[in-house]
Protein backbone atom coordinates (compact mmCIF):
# COMPACT_ATOMS: atom_id res chain seq x y z
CA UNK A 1 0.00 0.00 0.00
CA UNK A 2 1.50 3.59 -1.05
CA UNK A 3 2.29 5.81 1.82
CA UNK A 4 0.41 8.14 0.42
CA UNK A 5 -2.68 6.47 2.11
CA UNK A 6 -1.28 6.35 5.22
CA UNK A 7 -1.16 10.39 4.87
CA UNK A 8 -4.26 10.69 3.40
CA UNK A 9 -5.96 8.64 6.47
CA UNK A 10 -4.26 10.80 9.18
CA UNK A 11 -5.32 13.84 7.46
CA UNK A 12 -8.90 12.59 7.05
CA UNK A 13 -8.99 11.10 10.88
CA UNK A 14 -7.26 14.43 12.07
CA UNK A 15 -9.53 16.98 10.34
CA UNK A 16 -12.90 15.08 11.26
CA UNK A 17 -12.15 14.71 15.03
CA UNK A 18 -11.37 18.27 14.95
CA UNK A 19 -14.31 19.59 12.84
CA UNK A 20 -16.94 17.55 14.48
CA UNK A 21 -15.41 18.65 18.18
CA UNK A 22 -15.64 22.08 16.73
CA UNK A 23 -19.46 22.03 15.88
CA UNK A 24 -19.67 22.35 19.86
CA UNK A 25 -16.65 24.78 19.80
CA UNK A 26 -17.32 26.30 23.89
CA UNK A 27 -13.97 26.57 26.42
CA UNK A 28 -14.64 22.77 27.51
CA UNK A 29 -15.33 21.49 23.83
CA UNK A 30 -12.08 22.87 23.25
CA UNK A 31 -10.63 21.43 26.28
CA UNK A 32 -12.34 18.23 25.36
CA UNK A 33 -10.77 18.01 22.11
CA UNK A 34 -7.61 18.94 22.71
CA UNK A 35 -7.17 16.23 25.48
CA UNK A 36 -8.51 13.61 23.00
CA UNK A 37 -5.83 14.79 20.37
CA UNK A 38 -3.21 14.50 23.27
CA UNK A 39 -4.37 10.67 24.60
CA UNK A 40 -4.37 9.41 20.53
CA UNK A 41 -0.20 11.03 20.62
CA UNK A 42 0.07 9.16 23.86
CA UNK A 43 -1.27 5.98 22.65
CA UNK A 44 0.81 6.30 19.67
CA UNK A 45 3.79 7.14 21.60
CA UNK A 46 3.19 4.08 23.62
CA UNK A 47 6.61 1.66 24.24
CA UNK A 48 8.47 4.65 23.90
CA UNK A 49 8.53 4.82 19.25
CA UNK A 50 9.54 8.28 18.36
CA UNK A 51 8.54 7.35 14.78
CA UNK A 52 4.33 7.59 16.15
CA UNK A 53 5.37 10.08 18.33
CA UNK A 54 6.43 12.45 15.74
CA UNK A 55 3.66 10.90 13.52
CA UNK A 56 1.47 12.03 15.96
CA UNK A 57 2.26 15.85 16.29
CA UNK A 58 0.62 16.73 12.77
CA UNK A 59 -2.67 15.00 13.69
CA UNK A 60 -3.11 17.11 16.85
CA UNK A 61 -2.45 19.78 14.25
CA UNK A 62 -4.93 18.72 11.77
CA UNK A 63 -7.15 18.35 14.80
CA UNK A 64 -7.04 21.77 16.09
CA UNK A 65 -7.19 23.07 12.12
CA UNK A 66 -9.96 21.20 11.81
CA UNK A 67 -11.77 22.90 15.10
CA UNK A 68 -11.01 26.30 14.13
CA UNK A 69 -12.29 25.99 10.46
CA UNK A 70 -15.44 24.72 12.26
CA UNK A 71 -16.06 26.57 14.95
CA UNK A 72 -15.11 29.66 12.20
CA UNK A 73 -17.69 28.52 9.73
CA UNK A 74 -20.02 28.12 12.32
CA UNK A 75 -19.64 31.96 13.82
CA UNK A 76 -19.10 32.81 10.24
CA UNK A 77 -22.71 31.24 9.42
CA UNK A 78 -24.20 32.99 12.61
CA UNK A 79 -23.23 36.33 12.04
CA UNK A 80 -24.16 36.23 7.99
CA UNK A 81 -27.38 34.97 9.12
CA UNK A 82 -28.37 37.98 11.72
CA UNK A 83 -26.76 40.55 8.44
CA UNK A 84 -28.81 39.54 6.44
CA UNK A 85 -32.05 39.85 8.55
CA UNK A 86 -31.03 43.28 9.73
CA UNK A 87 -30.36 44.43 6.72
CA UNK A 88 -33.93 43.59 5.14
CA UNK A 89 -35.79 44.30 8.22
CA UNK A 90 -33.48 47.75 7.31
CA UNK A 91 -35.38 47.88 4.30
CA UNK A 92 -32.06 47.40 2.26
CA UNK A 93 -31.75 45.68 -0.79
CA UNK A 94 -29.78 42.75 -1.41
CA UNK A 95 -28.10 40.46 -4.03
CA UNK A 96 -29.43 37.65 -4.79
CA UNK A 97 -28.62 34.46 -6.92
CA UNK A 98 -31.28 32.39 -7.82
CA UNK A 99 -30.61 28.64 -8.39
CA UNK A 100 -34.28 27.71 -9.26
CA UNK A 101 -37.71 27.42 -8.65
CA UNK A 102 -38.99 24.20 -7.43
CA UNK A 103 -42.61 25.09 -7.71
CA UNK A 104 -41.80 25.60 -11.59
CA UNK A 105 -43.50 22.27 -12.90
CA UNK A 106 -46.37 22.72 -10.91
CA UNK A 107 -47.04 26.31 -10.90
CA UNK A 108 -48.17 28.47 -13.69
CA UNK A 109 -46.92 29.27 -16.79
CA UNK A 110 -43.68 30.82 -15.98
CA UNK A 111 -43.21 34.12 -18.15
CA UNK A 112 -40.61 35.41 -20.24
CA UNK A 113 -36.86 36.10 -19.48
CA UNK A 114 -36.37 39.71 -18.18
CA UNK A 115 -40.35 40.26 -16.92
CA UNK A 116 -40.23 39.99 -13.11
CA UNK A 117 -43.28 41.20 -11.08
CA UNK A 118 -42.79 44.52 -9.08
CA UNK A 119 -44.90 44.04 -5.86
CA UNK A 120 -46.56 41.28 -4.45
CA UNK A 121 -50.02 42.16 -5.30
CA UNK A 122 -48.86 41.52 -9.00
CA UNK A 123 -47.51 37.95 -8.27
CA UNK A 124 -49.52 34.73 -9.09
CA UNK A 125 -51.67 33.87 -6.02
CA UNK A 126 -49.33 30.82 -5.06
CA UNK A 127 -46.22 32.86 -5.82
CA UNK A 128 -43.24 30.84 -6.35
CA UNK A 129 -41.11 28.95 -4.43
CA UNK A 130 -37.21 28.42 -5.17
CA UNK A 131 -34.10 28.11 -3.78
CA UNK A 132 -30.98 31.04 -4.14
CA UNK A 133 -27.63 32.50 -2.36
CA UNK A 134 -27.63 35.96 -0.96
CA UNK A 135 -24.25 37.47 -1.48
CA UNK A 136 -23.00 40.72 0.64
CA UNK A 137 -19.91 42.24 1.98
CA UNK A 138 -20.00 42.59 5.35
CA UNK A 139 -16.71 44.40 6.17
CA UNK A 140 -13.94 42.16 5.32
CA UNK A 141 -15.81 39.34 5.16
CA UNK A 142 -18.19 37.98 2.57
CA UNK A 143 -21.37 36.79 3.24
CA UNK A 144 -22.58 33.87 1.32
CA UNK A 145 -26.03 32.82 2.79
CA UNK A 146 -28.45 30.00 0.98
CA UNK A 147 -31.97 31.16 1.14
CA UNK A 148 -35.46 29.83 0.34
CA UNK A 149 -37.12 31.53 -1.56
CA UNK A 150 -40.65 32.91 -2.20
CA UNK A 151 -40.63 34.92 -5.33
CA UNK A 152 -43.33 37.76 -6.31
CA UNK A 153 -43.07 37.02 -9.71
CA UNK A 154 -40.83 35.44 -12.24
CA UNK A 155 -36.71 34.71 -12.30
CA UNK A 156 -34.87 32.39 -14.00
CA UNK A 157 -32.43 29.97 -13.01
CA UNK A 158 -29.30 31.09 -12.51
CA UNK A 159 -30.43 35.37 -13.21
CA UNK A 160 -28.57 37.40 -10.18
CA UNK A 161 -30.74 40.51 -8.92
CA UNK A 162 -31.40 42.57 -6.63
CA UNK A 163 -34.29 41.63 -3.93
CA UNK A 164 -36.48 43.38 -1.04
CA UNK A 165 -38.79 42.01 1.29
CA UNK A 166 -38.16 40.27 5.01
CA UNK A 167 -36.47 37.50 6.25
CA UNK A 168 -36.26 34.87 8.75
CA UNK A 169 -33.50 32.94 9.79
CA UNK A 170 -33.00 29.50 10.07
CA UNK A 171 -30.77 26.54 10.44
CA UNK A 172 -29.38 26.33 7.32
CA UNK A 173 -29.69 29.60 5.95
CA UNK A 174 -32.54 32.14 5.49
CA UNK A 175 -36.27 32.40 4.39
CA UNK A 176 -37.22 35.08 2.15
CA UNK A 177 -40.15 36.84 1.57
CA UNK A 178 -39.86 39.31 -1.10
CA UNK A 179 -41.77 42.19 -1.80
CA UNK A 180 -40.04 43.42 -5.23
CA UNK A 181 -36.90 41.84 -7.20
CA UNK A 182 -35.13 44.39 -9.70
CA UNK A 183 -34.70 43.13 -13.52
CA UNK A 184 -31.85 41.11 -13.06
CA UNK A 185 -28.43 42.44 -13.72
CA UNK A 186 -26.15 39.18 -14.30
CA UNK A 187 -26.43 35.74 -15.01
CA UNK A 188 -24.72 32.96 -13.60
CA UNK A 189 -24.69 30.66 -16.36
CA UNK A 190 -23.61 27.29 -14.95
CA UNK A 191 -27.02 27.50 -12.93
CA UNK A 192 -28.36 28.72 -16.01
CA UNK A 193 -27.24 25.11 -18.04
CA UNK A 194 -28.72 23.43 -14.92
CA UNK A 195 -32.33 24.92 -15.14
CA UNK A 196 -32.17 24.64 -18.93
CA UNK A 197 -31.62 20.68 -18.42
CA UNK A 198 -34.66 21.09 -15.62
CA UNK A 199 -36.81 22.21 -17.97
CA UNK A 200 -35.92 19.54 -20.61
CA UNK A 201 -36.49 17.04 -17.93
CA UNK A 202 -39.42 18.24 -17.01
CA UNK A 203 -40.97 18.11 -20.68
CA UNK A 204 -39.30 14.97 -21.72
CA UNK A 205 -40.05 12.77 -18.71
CA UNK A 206 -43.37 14.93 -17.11
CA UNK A 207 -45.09 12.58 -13.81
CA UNK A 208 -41.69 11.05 -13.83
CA UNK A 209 -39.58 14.47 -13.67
CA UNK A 210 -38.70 14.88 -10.11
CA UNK A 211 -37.27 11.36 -9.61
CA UNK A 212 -35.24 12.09 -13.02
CA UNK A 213 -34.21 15.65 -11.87
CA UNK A 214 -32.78 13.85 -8.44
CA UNK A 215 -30.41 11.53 -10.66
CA UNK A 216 -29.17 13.76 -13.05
CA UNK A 217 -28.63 17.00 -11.60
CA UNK A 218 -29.26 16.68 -7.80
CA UNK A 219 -32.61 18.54 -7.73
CA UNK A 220 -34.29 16.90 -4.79
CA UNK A 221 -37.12 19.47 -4.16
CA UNK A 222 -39.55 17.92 -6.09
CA UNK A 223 -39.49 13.97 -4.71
CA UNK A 224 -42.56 13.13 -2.65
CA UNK A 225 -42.12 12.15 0.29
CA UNK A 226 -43.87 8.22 0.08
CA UNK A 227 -40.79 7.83 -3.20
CA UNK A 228 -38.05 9.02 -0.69
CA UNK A 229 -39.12 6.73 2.06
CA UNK A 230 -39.89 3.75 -0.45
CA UNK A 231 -36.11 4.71 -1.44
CA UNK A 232 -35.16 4.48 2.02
CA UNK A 233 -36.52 1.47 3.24
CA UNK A 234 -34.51 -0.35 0.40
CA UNK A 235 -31.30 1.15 1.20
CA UNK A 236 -31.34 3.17 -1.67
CA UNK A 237 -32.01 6.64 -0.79
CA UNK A 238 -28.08 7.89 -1.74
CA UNK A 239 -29.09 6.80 -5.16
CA UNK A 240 -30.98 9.81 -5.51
CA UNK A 241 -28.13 12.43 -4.98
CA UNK A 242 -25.51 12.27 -7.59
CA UNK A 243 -22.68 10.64 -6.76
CA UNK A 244 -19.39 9.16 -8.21
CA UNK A 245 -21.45 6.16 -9.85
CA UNK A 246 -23.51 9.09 -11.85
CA UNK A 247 -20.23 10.19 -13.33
CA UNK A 248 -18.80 7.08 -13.70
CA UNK A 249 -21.91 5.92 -15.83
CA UNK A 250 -21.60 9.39 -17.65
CA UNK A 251 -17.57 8.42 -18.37
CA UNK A 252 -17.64 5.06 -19.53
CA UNK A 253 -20.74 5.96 -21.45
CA UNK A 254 -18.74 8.78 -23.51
CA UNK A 255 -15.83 6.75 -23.88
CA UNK A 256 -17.60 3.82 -25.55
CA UNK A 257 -19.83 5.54 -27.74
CA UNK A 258 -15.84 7.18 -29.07
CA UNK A 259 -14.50 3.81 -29.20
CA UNK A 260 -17.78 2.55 -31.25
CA UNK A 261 -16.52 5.52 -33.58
CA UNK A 262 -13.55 3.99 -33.72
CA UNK A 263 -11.71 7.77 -32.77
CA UNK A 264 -8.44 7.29 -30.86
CA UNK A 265 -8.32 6.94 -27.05
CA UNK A 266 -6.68 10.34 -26.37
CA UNK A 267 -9.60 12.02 -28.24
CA UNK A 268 -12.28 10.04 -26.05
CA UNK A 269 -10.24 10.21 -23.04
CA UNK A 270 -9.77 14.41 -23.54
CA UNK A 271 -13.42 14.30 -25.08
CA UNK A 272 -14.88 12.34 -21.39
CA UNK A 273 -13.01 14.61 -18.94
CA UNK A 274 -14.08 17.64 -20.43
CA UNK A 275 -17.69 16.61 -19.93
CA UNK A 276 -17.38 15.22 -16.43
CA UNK A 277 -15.31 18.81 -16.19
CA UNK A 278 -18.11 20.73 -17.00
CA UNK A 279 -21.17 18.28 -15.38
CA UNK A 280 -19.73 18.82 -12.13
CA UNK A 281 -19.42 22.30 -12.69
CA UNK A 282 -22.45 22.57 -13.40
CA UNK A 283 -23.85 20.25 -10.22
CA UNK A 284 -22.44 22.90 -8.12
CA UNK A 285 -19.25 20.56 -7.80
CA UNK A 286 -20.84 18.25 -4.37
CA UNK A 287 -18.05 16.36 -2.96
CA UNK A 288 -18.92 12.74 -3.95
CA UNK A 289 -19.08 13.65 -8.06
CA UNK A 290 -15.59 15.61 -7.21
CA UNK A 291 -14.04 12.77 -5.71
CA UNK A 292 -15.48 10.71 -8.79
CA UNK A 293 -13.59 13.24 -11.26
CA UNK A 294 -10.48 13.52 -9.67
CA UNK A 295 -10.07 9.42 -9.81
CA UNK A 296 -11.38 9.10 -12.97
CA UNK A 297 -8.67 12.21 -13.82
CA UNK A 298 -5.61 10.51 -11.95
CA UNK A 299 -6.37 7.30 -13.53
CA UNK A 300 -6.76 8.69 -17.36
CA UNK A 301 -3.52 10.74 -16.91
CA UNK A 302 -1.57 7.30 -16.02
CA UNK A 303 -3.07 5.66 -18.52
CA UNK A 304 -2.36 8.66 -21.41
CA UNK A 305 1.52 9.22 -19.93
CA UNK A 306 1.87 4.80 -19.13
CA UNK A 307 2.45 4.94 -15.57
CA UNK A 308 1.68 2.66 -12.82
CA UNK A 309 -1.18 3.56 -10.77
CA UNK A 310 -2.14 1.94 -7.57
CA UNK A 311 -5.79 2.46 -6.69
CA UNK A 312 -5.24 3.35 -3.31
CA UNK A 313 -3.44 6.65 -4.47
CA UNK A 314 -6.54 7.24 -7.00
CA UNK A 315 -8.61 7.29 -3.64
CA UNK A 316 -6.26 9.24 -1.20
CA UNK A 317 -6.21 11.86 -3.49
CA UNK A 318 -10.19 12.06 -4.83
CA UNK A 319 -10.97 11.81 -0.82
CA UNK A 320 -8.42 14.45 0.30
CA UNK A 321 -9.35 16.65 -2.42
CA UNK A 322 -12.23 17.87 -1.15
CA UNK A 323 -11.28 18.73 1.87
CA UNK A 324 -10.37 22.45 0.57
CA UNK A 325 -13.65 22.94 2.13
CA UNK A 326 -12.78 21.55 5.55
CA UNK A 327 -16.26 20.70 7.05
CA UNK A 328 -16.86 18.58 3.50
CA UNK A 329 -16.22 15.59 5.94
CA UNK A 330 -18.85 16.10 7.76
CA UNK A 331 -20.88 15.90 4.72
CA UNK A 332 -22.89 12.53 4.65
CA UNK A 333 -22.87 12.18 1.01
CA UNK A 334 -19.16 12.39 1.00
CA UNK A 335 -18.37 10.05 4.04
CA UNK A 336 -20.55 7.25 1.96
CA UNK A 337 -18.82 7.81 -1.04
CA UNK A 338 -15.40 7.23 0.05
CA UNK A 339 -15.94 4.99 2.37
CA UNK A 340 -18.00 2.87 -0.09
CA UNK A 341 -15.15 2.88 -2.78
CA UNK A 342 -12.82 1.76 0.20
CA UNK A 343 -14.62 -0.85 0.70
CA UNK A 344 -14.47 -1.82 -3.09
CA UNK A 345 -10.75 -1.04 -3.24
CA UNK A 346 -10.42 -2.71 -0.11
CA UNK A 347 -12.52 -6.22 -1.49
CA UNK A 348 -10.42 -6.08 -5.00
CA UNK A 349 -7.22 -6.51 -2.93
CA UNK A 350 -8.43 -9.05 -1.07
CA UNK A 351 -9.75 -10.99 -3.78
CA UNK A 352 -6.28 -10.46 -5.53
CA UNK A 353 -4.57 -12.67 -2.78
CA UNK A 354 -7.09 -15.13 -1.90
CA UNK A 355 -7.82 -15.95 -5.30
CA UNK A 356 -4.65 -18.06 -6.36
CA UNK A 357 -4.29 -19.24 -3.01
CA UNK A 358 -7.97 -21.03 -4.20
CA UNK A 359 -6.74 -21.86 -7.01
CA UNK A 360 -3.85 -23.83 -5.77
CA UNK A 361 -5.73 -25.48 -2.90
CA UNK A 362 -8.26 -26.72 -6.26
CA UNK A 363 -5.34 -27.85 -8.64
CA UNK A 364 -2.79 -30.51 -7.72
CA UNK A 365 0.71 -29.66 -6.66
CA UNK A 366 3.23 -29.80 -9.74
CA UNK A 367 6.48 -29.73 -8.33
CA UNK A 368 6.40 -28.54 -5.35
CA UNK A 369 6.51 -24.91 -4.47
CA UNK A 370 7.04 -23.62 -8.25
CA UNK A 371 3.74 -25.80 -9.27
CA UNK A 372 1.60 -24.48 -6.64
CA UNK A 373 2.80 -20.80 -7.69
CA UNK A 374 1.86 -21.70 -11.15
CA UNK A 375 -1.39 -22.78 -10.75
């Protein structure tokens, strides 16, 4: 096994013991954490081995990184929150980026690009319900704040405006109500691509749309709840956020319909990354479909430049990855997705050994040692 595993796994250990003691980030949480840091050194130190001694110094490190980007995220997330409530119950106007509507399909008609309803006593009587990121600066920091969204007339996905109204604030984010959204300014046009393929779903596969939407580009707004449970109760419910199997399917998909066209394997191999490139993009890059691209990019560039690969270092580097965003592995989606292709990476090697060792228990000895290695 490559050592870059082994660093990979202390990084991974270190950064989720700290980021999930800093969630409860108080004097004694820190206390508590940095005393459970100290005992793992300890342990490791055990018998008096400098080499786990020293190899345990950077994972009290990574610990207490991993508390402060959490317990910073957290206040971070607190204070955007209570900004962006003052600020509309202010009466000020803010940015906002809309992802999309989920009330779309079932709403009415939606109406052209650029008309957006003035005051709420001009909006459809249901109004319309989405999803969007307010965006501020608040000092030197950025605020960054997802919002639901009730909408008093018409915006498309991806169109970034200016809104006013009230909000409330909740656990993950905000709710809006607005009274008037501005003619939108800018577009944001990898949300854009994503409602466009919404909508396509939407006519193509109709009753059917929200399950499809799920699958192919993690819109799960629209499942009912009886599907999600039936989902559940099989086991299945992670099929219906996209994950690394979505872009493997989308990869080896691409690269045999190239082959069938009998084009060289550079061109389908430069041809399948750009697409899984630009589908993630487009997803909003979620941390299972970017650990999916960055194997199925390690493994392509070995292939193209004819050097060995181990699939351990494929997965230490699409699960470490992601971790630019440190609290990613606290994310649920991720933590099945590379534990899951562990698992798999973990059964292939075992398979690997005990396979001739079957084999040669099966056929008769030939020779001794040198027949039973043959067979």
């Amino acid at each position: 096994m490559p050592l870059l595993i082994y660093a990979a796994g202390w990084w991974l250990v270190g950064l989720f013991t700290g980021a999930l003691l800093g969630q409860w980030a108080t004097r004694p949480a820190w206390l508590a954490g940095i005393m459970l840091l100290a005992g793992i050194m300890v342990a490791l130190a055990w018998r008096s081995r400098r080499l786990r001694a020293v190899a345990a110094l950077p994972l009290v490190g990574i610990g207490l990184a991993g508390v402060l980007a959490s317990a910073s995220a957290a206040d971070d997330a607190r204070i955007c929150r209570a900004a962006t409530v003052e600020r509309m119950a202010r009466g000020e106007w803010v940015s906002l980026r809309f992802d999309g509507a989920a009330t779309e399909r079932a709403g009415p008609a939606r109406p052209r690009r650029g008309r957006v309803a003035g005051t709420a006593e001009t909006a459809p009587a249901d109004g319309m319900r989405g999803r969007g990121t307010v965006r501020f600066a608040l000092g030197a920091r950025h605020c960054a704040v997802a919002a639901s969204v009730r909408l008093p007339g018409a915006l498309g996905a991806g169109d970034i405006a200016d809104a006013h109204g009230t909000a409330m604030a909740t656990d993950r984010g905000v709710r809006l109500a607005l009274d008037s959204v501005r003619a939108p300014t800018d577009r944001d046009w990898l949300r854009a691509s994503r409602g466009r393929v919404g909508h396509t779903i939407d006519r193509l596969f109709r009753e059917r749309a929200p399950l499809v939407r799920a699958l192919v580009i993690a819109d799960q707004d629209g499942i009912a709840t009886a599907v999600r449970d039936r989902f559940a109760d099989a086991g299945l419910v992670h099929l219906l956020s996209v994950s690394g199997m979505h872009v493997a399917i989308i990869a080896s998909a691409l690269l045999t319909i190239t082959a069938a066209m009998r084009l060289p394997a550079t061109v389908g191999a430069a041809a399948s990354l750009a697409l899984i490139l630009a589908y993630v993009a487009m997803l909003g890059a979620p941390a299972p479909a970017v650990r999916s691209a960055v194997m199925l990019l390690t493994v392509m560039l070995a292939t193209m430049w004819q050097r060995p690969l181990h699939e351990w270092t494929a997965l230490a580097l699409g699960a470490v990855i992601p971790t630019v965003q440190p609290l990613v592995v606290l994310d649920l989606g991720w933590q099945l997705s590379v534990s899951g292709m562990a698992a798999l990476v973990a059964a292939r090697a075992i398979l690997r050994r005990w396979k001739p060792y079957a084999l040669s228990r099966r056929t008769p000895s030939r020779g001794g040692p040198v027949g039973a290695c043959a067979g």
